[in-house]
Structures are given as C-alpha cells and as structure tokens.
N, C-alpha and C. Protein backbone atom coordinates (compact mmCIF):
# COMPACT_ATOMS: atom_id res chain seq x y z
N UNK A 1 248.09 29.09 314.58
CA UNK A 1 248.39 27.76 315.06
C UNK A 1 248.69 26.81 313.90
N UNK A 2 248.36 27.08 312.87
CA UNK A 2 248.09 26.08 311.37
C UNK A 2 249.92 26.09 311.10
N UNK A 3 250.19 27.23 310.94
CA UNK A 3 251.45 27.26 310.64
C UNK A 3 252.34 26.82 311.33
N UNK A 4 252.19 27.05 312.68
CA UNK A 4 252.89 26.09 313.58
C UNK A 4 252.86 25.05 313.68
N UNK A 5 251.97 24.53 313.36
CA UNK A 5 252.10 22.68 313.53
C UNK A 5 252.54 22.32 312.16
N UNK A 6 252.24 23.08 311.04
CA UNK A 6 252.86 22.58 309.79
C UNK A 6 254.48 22.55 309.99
N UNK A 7 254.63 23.49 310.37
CA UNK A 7 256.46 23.70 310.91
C UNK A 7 256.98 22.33 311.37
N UNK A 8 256.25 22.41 312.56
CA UNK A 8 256.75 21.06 313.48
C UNK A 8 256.33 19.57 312.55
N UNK A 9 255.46 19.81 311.40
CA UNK A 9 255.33 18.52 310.68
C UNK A 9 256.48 18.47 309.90
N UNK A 10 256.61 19.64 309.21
CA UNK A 10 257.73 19.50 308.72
C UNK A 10 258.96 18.99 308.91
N UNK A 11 259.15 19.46 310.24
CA UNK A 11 260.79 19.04 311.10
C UNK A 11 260.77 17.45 311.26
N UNK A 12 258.91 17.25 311.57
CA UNK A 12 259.32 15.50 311.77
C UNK A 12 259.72 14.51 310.90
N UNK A 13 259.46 15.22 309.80
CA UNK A 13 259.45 14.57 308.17
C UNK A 13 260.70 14.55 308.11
N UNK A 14 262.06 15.36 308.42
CA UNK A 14 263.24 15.11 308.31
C UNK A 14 263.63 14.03 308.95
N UNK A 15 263.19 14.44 310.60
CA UNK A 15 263.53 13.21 311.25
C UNK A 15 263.30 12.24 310.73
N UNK A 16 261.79 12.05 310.07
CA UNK A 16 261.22 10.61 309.33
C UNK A 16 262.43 10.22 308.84
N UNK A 17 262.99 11.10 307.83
CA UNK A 17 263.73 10.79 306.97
C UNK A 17 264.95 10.26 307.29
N UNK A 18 265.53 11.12 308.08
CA UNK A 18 267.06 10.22 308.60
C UNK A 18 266.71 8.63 309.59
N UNK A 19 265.13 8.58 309.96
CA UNK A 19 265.28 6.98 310.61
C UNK A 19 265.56 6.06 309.64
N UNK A 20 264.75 6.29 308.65
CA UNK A 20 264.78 5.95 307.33
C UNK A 20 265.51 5.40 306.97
N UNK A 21 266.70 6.30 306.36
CA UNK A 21 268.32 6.42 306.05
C UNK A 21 268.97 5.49 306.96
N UNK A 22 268.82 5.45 308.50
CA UNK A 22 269.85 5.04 309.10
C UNK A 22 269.10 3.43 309.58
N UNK A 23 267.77 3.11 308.88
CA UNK A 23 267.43 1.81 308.96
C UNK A 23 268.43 1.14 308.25
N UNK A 24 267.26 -0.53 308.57
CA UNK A 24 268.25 -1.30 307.16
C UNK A 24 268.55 -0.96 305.84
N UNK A 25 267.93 0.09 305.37
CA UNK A 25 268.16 1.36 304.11
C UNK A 25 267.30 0.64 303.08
N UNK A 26 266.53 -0.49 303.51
CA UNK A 26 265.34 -0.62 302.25
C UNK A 26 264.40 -0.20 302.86
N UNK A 27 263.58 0.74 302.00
CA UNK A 27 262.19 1.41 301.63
C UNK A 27 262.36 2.22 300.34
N UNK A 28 260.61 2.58 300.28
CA UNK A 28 259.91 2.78 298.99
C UNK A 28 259.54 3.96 299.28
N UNK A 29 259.75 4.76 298.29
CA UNK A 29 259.39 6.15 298.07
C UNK A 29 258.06 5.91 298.83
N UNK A 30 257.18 5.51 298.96
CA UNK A 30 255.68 5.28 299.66
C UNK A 30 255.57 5.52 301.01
N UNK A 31 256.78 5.42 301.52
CA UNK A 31 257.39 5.28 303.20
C UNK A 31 257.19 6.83 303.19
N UNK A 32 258.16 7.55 302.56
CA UNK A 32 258.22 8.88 302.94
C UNK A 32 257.24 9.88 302.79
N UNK A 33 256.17 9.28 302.59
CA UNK A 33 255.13 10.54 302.07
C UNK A 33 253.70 10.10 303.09
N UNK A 34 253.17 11.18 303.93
CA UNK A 34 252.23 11.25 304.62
C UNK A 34 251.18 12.20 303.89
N UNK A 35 249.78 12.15 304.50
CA UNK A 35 248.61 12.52 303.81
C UNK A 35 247.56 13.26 304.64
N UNK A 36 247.31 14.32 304.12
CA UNK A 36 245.84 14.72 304.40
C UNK A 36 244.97 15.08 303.95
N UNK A 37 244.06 13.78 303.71
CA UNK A 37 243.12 14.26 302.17
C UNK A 37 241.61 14.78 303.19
N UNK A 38 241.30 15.40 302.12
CA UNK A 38 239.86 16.00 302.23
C UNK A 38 238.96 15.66 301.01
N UNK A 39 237.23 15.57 301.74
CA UNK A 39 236.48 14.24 300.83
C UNK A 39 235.43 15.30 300.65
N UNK A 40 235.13 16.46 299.98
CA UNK A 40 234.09 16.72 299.71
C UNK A 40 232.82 15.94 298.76
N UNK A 41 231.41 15.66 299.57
CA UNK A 41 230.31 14.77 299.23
C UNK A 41 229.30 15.68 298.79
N UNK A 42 228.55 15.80 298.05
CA UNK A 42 227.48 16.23 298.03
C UNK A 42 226.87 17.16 299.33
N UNK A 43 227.78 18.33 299.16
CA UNK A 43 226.85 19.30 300.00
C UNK A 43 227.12 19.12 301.46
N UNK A 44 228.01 18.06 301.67
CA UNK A 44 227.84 17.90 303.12
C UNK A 44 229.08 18.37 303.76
N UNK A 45 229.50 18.49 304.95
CA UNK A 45 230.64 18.68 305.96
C UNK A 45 231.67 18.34 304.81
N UNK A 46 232.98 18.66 305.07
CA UNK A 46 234.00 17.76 304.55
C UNK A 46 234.42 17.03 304.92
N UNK A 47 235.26 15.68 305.04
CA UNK A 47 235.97 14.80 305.93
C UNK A 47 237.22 14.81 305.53
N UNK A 48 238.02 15.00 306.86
CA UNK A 48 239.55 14.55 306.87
C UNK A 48 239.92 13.53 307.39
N UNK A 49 240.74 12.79 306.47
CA UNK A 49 241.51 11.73 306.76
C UNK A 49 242.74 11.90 306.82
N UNK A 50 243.89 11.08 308.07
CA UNK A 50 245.21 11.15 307.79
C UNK A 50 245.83 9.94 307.12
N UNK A 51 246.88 9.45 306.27
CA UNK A 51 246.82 8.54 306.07
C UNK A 51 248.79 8.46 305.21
N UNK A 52 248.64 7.39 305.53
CA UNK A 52 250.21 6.95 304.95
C UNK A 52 250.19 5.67 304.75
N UNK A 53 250.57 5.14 303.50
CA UNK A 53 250.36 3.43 302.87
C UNK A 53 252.13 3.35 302.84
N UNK A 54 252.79 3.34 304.04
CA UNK A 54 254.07 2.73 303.95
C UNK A 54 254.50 1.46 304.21
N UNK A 55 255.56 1.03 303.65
CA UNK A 55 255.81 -0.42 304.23
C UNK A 55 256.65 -0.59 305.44
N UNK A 56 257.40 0.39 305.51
CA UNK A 56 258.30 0.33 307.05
C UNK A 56 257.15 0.46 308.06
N UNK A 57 256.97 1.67 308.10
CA UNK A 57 255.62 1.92 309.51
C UNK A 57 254.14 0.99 308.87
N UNK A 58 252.85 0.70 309.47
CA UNK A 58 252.11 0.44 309.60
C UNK A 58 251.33 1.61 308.54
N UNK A 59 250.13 1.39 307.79
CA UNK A 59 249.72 1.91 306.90
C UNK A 59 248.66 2.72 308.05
N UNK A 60 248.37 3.73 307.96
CA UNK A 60 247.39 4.88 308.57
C UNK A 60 245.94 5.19 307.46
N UNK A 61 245.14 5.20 308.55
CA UNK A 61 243.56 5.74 307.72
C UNK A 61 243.32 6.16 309.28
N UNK A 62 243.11 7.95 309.51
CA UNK A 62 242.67 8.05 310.59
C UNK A 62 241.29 9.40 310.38
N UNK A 63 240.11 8.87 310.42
CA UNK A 63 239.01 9.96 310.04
C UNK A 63 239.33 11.20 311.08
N UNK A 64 239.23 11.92 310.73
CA UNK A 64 239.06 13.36 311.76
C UNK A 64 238.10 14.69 311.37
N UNK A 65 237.60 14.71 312.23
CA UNK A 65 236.91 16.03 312.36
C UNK A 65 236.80 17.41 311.65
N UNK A 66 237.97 17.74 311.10
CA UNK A 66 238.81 18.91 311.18
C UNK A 66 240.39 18.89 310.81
N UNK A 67 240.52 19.81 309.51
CA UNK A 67 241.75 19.91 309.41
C UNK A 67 242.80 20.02 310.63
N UNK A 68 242.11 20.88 311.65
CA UNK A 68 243.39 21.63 312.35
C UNK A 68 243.57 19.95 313.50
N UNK A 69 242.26 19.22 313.27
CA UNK A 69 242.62 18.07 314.06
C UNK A 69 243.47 16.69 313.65
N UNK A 70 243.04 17.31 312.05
CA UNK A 70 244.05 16.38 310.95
C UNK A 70 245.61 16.61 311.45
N UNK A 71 245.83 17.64 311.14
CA UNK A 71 247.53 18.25 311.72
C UNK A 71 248.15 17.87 312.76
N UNK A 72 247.26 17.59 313.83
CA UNK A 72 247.24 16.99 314.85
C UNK A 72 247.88 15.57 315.42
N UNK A 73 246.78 14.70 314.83
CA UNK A 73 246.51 13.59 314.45
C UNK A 73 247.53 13.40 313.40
N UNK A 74 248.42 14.10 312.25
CA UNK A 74 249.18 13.88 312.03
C UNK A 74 251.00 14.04 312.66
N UNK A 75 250.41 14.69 313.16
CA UNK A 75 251.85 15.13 314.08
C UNK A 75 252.19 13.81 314.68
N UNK A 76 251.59 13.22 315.79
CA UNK A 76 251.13 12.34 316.77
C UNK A 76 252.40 11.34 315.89
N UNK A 77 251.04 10.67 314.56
CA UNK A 77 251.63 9.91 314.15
C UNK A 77 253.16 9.30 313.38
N UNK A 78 253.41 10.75 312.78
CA UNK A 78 254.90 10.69 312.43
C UNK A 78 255.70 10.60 313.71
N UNK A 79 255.20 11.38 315.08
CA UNK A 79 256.24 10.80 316.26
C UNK A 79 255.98 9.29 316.03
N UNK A 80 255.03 8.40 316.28
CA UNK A 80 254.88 7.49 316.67
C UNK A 80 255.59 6.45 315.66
N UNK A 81 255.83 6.95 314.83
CA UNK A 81 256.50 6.22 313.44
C UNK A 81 258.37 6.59 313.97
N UNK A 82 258.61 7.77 314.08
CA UNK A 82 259.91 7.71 314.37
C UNK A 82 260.24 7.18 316.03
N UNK A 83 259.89 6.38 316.89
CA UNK A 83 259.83 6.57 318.04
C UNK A 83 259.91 4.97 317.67
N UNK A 84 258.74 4.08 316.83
CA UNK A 84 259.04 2.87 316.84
C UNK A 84 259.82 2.46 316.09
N UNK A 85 260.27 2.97 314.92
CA UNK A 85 261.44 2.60 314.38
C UNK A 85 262.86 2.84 314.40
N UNK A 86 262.83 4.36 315.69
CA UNK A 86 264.87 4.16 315.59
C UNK A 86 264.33 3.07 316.91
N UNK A 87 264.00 1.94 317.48
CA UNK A 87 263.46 1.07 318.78
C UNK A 87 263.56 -0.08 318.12
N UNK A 88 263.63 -0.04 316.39
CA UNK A 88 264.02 -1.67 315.71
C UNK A 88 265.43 -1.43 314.98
C-alpha cells in the first residue's frame, strides 16, 4: 500500500506543479515542496507530522499517528491545494 500512495503522491506533485505554472506564475521554491517529518523523543512512539510552509496554499502542520496515515493525510492535502487553486 506504501508504494501506492507514494505513486499517487507523486502524480499530485506534478499536478501541484502545473497549477503552479499556470497561476499568476509567482511562487517560491517553498510552494513546491511538501513534508513528512518524523520526531523521534526519548524512547518514545515516533510522531508524524505533515507539513508544507508555502505561500500560494496555506502553510500545513498536521500531527498523525502513523506514517502510512501521514501519506494519507498527505495525499488529501495536495488534492486540496490543487482543487483550491486551479478555483482562483
């Protein structure tokens, strides 16, 4: 399943990319790059966060559970990024 949703992240990242392109054509390398960091603490669980500090879309911090829920939770959001911006 890991690989599959990386696939489909992948494909959205193009799309990202041509909304991008076919915006008003200003943005910052910062726009195009999404995140899934992992926080190892002292011994404990790990935490995943999704996260993207862009200036076109809305900046993302989303805690999750679980990588495979990170992937998820990231998928979601790159739709939700290309969905509101070819809409401006």
């Amino acid at each position: 399943m890991t690989d599959k949703i990386q696939q489909e992240i992948l494909d959205l990242t193009v799309k990202w990319r041509n909304v991008l392109t076919k915006s008003n054509g200003v943005h910052k390398d910062r726009d195009c790059h999404w995140y899934i960091e992992t926080v190892w603490s002292y011994g404990q669980d790990p935490e995943y966060y999704v996260r993207h500090y862009g200036y076109i879309f809305e900046e993302v911090n989303i805690a999750c559970s679980s990588y495979e829920v990170a992937l998820k939770e990231l998928k979601k959001v790159i739709q939700r990024a290309i969905k509101t911006e070819s809409e401006n």
